[in-house]
Each structure stands twice: as C-alpha cells, then as structure tokens.
N, C-alpha and C. Protein backbone atom coordinates (compact mmCIF):
# COMPACT_ATOMS: atom_id res chain seq x y z
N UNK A 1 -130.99 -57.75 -42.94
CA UNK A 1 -131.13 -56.50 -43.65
C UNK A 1 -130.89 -56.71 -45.15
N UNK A 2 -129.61 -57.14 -45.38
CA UNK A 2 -129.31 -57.75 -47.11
C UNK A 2 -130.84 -58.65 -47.55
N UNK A 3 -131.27 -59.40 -46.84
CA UNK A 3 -132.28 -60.27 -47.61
C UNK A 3 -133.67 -59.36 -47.66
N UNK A 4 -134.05 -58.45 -47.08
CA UNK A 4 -135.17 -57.38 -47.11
C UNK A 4 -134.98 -56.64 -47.55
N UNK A 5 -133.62 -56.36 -48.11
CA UNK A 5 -133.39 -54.93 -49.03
C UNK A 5 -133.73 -55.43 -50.57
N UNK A 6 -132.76 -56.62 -50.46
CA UNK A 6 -132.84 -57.87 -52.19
C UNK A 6 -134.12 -58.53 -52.40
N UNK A 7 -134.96 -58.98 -51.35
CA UNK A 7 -135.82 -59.71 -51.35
C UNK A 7 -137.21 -58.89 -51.37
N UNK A 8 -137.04 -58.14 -50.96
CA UNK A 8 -138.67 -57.33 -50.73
C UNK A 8 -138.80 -56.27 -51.61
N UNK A 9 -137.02 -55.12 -51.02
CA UNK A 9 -137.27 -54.16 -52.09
C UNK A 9 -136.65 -54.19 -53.42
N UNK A 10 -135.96 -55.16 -53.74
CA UNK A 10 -135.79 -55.72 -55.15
C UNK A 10 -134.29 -54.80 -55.47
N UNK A 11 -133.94 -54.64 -54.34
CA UNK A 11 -132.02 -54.15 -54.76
C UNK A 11 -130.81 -55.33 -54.89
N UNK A 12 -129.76 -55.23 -55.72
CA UNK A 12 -128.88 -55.84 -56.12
C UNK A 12 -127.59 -55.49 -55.12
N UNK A 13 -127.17 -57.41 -54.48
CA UNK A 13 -126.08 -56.83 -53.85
C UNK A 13 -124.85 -57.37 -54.84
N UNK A 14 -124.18 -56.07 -54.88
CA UNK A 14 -123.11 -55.59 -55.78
C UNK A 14 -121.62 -55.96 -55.09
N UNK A 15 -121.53 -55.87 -54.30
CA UNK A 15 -120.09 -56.06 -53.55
C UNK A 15 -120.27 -56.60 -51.83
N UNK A 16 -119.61 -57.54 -51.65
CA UNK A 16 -119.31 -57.67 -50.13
C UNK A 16 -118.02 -57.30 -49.69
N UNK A 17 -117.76 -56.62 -48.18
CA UNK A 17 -116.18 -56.07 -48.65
C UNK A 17 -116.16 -56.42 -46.78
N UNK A 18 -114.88 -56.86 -46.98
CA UNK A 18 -113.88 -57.75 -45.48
C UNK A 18 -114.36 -56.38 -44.77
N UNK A 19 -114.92 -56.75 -43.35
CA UNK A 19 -115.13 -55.49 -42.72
C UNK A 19 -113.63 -55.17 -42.46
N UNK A 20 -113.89 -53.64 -41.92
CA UNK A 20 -112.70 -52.49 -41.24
C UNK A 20 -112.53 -53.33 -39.87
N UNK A 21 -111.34 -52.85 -39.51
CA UNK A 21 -111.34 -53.25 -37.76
C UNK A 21 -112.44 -52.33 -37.05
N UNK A 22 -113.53 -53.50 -36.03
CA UNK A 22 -114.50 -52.84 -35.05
C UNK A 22 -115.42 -53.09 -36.04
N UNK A 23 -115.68 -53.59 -37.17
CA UNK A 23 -116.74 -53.37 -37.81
C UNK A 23 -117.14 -54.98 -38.34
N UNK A 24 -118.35 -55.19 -38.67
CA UNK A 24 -118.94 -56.18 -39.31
C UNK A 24 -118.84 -56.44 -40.66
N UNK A 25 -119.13 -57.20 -41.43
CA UNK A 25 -119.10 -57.35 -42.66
C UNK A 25 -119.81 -56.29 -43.57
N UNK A 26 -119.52 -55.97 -44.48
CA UNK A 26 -120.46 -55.27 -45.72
C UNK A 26 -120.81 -55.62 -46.54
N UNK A 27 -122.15 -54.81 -46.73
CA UNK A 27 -122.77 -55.55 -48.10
C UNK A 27 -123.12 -54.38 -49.40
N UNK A 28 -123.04 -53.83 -49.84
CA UNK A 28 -123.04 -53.07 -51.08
C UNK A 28 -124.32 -53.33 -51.81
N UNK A 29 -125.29 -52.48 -52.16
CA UNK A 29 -125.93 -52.74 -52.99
C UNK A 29 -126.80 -51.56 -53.19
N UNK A 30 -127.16 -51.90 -54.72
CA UNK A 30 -127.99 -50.76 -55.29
C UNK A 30 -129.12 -51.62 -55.88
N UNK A 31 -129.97 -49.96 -57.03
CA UNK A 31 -131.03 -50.64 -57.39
C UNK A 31 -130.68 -51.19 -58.84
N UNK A 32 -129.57 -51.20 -59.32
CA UNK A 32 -129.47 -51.74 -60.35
C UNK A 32 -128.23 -52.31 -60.12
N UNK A 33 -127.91 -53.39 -61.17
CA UNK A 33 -126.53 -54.03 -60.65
C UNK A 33 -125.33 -53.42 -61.59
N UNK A 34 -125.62 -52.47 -62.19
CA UNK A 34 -124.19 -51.95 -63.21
C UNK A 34 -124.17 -50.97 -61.86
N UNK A 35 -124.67 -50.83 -60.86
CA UNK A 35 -124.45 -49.21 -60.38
C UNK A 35 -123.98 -50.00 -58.85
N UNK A 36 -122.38 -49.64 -58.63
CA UNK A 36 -121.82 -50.50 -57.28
C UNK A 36 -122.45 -50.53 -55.90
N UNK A 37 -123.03 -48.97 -55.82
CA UNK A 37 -123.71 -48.71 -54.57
C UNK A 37 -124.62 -47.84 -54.87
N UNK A 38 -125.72 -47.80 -53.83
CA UNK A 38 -126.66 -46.75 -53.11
C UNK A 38 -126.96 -47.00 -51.76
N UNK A 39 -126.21 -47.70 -51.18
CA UNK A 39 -126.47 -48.23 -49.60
C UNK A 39 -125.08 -49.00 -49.33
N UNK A 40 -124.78 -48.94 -48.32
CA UNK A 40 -123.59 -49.60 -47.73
C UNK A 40 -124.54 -49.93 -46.47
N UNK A 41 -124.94 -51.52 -46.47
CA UNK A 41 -124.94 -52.30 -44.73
C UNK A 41 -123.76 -52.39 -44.10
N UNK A 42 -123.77 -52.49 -43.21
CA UNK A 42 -122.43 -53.10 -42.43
C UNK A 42 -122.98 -53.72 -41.21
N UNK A 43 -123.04 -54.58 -40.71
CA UNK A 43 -123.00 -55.56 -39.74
C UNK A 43 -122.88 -55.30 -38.28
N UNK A 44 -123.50 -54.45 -37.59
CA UNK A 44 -123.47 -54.55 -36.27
C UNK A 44 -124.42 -54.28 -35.08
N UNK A 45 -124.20 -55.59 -34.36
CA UNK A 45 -124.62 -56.32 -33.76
C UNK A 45 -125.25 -55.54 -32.59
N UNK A 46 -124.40 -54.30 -32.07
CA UNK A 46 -124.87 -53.20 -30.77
C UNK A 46 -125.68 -52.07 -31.35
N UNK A 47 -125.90 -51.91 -32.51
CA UNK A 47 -126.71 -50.96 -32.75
C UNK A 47 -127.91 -50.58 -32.24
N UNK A 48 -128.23 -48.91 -32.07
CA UNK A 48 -129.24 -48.45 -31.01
C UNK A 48 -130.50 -48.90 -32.06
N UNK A 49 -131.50 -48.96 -30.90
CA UNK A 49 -132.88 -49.26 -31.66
C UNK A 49 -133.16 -47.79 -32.20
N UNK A 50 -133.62 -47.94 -33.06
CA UNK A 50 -134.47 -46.32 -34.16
C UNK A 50 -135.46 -46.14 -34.01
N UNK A 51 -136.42 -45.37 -33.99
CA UNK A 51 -137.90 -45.02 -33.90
C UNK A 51 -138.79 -44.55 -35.18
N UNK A 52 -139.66 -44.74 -35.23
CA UNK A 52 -140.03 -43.95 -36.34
C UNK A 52 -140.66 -42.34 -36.83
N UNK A 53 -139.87 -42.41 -37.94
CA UNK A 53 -140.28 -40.71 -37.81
C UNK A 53 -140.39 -40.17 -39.39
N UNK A 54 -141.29 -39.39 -40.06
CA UNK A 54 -141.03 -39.50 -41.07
C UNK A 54 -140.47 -38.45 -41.34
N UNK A 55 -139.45 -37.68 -40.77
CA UNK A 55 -138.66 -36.57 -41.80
C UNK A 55 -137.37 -37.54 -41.35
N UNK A 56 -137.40 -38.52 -41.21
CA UNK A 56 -135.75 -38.94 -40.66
C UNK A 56 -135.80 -40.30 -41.63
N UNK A 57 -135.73 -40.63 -42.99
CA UNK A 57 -135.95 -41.39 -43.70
C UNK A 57 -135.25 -41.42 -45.25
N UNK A 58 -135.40 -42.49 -45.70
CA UNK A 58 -134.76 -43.00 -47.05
C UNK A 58 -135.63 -42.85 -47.78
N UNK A 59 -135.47 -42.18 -49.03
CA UNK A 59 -136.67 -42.29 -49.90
C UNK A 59 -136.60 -42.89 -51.14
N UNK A 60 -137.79 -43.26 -52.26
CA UNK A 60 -137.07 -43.95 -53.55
C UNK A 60 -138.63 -44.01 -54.27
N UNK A 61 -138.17 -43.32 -55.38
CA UNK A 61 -139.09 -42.96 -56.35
C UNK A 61 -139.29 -44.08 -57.27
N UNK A 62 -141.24 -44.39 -57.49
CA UNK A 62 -140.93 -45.46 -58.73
C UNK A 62 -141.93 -44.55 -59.82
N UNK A 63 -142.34 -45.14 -60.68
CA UNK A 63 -142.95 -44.80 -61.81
C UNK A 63 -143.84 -44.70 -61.68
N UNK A 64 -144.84 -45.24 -60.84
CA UNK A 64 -146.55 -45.12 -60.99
C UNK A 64 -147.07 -45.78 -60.11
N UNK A 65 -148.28 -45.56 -59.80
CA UNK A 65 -149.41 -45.80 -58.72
C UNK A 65 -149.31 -47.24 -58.26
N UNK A 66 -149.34 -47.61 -59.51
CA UNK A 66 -149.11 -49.32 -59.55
C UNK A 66 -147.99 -50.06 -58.78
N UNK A 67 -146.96 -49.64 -58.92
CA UNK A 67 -145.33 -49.42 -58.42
C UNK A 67 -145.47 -49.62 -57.10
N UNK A 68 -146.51 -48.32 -56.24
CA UNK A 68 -146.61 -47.99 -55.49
C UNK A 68 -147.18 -49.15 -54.30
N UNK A 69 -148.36 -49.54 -55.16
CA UNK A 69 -149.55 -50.94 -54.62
C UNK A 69 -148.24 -51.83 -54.44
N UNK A 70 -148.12 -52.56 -55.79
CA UNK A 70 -147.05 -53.58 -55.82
C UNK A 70 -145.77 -53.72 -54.89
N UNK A 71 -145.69 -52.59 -54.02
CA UNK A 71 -144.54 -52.53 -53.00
C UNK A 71 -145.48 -52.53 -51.97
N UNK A 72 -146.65 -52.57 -51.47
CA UNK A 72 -147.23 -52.44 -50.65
C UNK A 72 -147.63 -53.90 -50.49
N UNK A 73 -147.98 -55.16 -51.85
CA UNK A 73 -148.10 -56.20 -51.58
C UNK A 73 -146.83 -56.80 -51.27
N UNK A 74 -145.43 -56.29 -51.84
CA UNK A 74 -144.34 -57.15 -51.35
C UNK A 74 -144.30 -57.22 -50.08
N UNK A 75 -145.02 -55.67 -49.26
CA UNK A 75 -144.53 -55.47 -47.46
C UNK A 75 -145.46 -56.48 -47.19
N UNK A 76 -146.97 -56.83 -47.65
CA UNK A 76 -147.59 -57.61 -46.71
C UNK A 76 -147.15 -59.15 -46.70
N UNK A 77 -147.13 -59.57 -48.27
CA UNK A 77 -145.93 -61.17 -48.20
C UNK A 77 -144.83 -60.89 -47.47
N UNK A 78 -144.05 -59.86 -46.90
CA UNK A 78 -143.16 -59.96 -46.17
C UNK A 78 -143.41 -60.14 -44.69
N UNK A 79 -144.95 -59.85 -44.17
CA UNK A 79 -144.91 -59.57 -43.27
C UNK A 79 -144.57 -58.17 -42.38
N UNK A 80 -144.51 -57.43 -43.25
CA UNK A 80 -144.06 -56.47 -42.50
C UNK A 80 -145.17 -55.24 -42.55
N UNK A 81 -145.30 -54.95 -41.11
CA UNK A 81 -146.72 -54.32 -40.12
C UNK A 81 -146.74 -52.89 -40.00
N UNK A 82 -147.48 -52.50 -40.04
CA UNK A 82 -147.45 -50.49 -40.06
C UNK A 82 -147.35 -49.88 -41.36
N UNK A 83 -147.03 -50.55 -42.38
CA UNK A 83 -146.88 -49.17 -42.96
C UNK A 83 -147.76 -48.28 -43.41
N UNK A 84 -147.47 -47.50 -43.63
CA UNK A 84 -148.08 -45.69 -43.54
C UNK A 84 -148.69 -45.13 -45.28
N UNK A 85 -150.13 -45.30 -45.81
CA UNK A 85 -149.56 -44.48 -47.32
C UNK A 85 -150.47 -43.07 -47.27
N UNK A 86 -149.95 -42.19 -47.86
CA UNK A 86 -149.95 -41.12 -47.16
C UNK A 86 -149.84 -40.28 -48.75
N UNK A 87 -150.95 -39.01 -48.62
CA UNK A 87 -151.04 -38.46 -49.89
C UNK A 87 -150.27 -36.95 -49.80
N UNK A 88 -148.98 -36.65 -49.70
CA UNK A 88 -148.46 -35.22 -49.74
C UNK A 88 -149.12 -34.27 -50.62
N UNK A 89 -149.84 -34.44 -51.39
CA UNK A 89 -150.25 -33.21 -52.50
C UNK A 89 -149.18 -33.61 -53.48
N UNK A 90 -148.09 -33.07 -52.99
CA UNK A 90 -147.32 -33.32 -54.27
C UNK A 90 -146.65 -34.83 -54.63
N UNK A 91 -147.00 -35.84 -53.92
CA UNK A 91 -146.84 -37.01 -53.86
C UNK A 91 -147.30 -37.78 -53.23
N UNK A 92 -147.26 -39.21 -53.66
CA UNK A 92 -148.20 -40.52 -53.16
C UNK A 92 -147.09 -41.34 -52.60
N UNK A 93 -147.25 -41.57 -51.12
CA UNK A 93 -146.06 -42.36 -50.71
C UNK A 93 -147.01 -43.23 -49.83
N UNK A 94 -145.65 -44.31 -49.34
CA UNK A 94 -146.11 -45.04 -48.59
C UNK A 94 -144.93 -45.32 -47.57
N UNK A 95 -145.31 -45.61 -46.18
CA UNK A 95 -143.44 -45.50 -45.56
C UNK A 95 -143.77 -46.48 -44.64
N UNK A 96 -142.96 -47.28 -44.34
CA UNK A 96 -142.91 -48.18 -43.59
C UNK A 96 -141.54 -48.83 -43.10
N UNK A 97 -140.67 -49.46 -41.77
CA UNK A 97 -139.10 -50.05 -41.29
C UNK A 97 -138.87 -50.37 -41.94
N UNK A 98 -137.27 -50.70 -42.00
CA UNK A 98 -137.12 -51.96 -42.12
C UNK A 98 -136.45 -52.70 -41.34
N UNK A 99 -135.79 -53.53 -41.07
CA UNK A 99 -135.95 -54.57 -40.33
C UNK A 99 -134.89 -53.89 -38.90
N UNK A 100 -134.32 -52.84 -39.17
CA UNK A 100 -133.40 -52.32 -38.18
C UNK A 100 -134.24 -50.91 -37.66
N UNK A 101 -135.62 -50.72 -38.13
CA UNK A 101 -135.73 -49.86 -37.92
C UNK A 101 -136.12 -48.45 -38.57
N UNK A 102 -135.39 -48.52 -39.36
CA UNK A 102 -135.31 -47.40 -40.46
C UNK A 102 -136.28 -47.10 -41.63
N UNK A 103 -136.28 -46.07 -41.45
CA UNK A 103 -137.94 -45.51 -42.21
C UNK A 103 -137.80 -45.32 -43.32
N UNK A 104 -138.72 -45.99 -44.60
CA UNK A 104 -138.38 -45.99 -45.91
C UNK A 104 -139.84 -45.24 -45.84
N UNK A 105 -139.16 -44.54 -47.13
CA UNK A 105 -140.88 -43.97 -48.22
C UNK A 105 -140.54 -44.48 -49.19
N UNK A 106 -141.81 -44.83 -50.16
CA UNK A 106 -141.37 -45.31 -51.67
C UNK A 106 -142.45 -44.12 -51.79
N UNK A 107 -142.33 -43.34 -53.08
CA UNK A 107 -143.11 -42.53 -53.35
C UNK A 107 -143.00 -42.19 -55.39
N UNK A 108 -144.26 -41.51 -55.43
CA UNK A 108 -144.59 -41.08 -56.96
C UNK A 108 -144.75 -39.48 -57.19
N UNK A 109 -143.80 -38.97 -57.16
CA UNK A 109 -144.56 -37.40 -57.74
C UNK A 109 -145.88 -37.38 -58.28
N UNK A 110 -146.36 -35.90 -57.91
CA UNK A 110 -147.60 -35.67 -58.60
C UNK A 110 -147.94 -34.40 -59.38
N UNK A 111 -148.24 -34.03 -60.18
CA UNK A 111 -147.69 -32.65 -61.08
C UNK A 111 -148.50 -32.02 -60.57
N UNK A 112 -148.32 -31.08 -58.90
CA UNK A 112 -148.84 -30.48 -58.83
C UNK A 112 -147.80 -30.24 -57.45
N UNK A 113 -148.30 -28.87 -56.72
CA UNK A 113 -146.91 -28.13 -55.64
C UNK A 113 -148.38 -27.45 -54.79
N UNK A 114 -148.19 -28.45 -53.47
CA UNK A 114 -148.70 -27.46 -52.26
C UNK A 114 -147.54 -27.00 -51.24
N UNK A 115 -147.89 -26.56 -50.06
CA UNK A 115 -146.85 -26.27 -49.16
C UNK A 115 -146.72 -27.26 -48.33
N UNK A 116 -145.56 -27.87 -47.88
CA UNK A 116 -145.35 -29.24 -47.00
C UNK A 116 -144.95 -28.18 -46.02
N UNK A 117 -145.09 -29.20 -44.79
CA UNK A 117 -145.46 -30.57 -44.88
C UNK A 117 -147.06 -30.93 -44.40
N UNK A 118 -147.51 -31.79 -45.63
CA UNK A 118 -149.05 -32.08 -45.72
C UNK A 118 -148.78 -33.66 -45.57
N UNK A 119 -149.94 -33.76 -45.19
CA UNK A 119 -150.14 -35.57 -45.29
C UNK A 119 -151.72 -35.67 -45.07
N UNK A 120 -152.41 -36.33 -45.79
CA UNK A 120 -153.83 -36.77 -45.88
C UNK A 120 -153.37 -38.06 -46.12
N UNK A 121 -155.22 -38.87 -45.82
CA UNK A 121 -154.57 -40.61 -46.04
C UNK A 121 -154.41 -40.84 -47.65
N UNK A 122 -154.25 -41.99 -47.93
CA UNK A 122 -153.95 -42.57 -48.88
C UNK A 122 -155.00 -43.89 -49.41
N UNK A 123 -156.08 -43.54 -50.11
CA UNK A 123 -156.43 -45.20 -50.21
C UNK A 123 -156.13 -45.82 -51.35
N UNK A 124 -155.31 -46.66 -51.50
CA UNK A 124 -154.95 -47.63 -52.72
C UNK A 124 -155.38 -48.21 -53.27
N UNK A 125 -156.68 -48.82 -52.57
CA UNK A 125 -157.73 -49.38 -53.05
C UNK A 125 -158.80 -48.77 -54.16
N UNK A 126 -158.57 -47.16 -54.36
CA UNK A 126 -159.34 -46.63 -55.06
C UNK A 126 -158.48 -46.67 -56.29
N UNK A 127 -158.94 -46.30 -58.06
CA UNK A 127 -158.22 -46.44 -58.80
C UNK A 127 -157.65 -45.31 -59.06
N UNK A 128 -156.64 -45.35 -60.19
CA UNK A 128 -155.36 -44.69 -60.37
C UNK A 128 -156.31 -43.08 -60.67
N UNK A 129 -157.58 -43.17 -61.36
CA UNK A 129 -158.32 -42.21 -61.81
C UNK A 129 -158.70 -41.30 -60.61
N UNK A 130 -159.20 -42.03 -59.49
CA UNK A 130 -160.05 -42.05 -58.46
C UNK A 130 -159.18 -40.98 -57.44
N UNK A 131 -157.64 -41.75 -57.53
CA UNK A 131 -156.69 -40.81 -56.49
C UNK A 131 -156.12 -39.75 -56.85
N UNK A 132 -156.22 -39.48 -58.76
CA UNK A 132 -155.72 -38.59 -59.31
C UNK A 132 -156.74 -37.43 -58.86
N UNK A 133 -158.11 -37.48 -59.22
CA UNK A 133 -159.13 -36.69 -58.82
C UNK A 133 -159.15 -36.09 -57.66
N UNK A 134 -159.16 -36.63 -56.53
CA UNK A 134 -158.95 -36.19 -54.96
C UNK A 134 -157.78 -35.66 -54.49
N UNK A 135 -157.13 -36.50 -54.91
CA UNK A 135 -155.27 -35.25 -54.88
C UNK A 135 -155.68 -34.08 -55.48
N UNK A 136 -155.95 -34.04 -56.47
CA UNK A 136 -155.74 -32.77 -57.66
C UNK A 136 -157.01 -31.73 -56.87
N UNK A 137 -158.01 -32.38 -56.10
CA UNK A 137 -159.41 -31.60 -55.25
C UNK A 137 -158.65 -31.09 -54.18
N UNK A 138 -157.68 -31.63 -53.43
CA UNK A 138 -157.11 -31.53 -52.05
C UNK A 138 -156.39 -30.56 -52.80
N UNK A 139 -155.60 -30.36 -53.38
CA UNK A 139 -154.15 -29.57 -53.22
C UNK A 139 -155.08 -28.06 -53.82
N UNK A 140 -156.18 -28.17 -54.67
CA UNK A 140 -156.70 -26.63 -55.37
C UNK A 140 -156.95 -25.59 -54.19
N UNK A 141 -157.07 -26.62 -52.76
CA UNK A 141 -157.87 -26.17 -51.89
C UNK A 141 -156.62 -25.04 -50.55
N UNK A 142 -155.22 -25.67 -51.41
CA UNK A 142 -154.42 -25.41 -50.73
C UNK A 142 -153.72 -23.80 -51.28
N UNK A 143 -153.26 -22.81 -50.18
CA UNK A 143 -153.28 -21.59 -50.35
C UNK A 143 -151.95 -21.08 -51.73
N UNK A 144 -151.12 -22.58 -51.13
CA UNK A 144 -149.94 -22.15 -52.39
C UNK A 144 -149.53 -23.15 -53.53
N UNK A 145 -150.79 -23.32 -54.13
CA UNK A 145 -151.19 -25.00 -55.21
C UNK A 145 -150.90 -24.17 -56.27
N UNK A 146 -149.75 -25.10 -57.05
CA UNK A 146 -149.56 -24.23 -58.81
C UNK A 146 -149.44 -25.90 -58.97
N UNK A 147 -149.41 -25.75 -60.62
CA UNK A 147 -148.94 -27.07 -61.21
C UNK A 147 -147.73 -27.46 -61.34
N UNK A 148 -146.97 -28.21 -60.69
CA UNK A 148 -145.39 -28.44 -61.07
C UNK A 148 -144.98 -27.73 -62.29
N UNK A 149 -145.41 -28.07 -63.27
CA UNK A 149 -144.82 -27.27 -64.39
C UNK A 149 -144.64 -25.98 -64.94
C-alpha cells in the first residue's frame, strides 16, 4: 500500500510510527512532505476484502485535464486494471483500487453545476477543447445547469 500510494500516486511518507498493541506498523503520509498526514496506513494482515463502489471513496483534486491523463498513465505503468473515467457535469474524474481495495477518484472541477449524481463516459483521448465542449453540451441539457460562479 505505502509503495502505490508513493510510487504511483506520488504521496510523501512523512512518519512511520511503532504500531499500538493488536496493530501493524504505520505509515503516515501526505501529498506534500511539510504536511505530516492525509492518510494513516496501518498494517493489517486480516483485513476484510472491499468492493467497489463509487460513493464509498477517497477523492483528490488536481489542476487540469492533463493531471488527470497523466494519472491515468501512472495506473497503466502500474498495472493497475478497471479504472473508471467518468464525466459528472460538474467534474472530470477517473476512479479506480488500490491495492486493498479502496476506491480512489482523482478528479478536476468544471465551472459549471448539474444535479448529481450524473456520470456519462469520459474520453481522454479527445482534447482538452474537445471535452470542454461536450461537458459544457451535456450539462445545458440538464434541468438544474447554472455556471459555478
């Protein structure tokens, strides 16, 4: 889990701390390294398997479309299968496990407000122009579309 959190999604581990009694080791880490935490791992070994679901998930905002791709090529050098990108109207996400299970979105706001929960696909392959256009077509179409602002 520490090496797919540091390695794929590019978080800093900040602290390891002697596990509690009954518990496994910890690992601490955030997305920046002045900042001690945004996740606490801890180490254990009996944990139930998770399923996937997307209102039961971690989320994490980057800057732009690009952001978006570029985490989508880290999942495929990682190997890692399924993930989901998915156009909310009011955001461009993409969600996919991780290695325990657990359902990440990385996502981009979009200056614009339909009513969730929406999901249309996502193609990445089209350009940043291309997805702005069809989002902004999809959501006019929607009964309660204003502009974020």
């Amino acid at each position: 889990m520490v090496a797919f959190y540091t390695d794929v999604l590019g978080f800093y581990v900040t602290n390891r701390g002697e596990p509690f009694p009954g518990m496994g080791e910890m690992a601490f880490i955030s997305q920046t390294p002045n900042e001690h935490h945004q996740i606490v791992l801890v180490a254990n070994p009996d944990a139930p398997a998770a399923g996937f679901m997307f209102a039961d998930h971690l989320a994490f905002r980057v800057d732009s479309l690009d952001d978006v791709r570029e985490m989508v090529d880290r999942l495929v050098e990682a190997g890692v299968e399924g993930f989901a990108p998915v156009s909310h109207g009011n955001a461009w996400s993409v969600y996919f496990e991780d290695p325990e299970g657990n359902t990440i979105e990385i996502y981009l706001d979009t200056p614009w407000y339909i009513g969730q929960p929406h999901g249309d696909s996502l193609d990445l392959s089209l350009s940043n122009e291309e997805i702005f256009r069809q989002t902004e077509a999809m959501c006019r179409q929607d009964a309660h579309f204003m502009p974020v602002a």
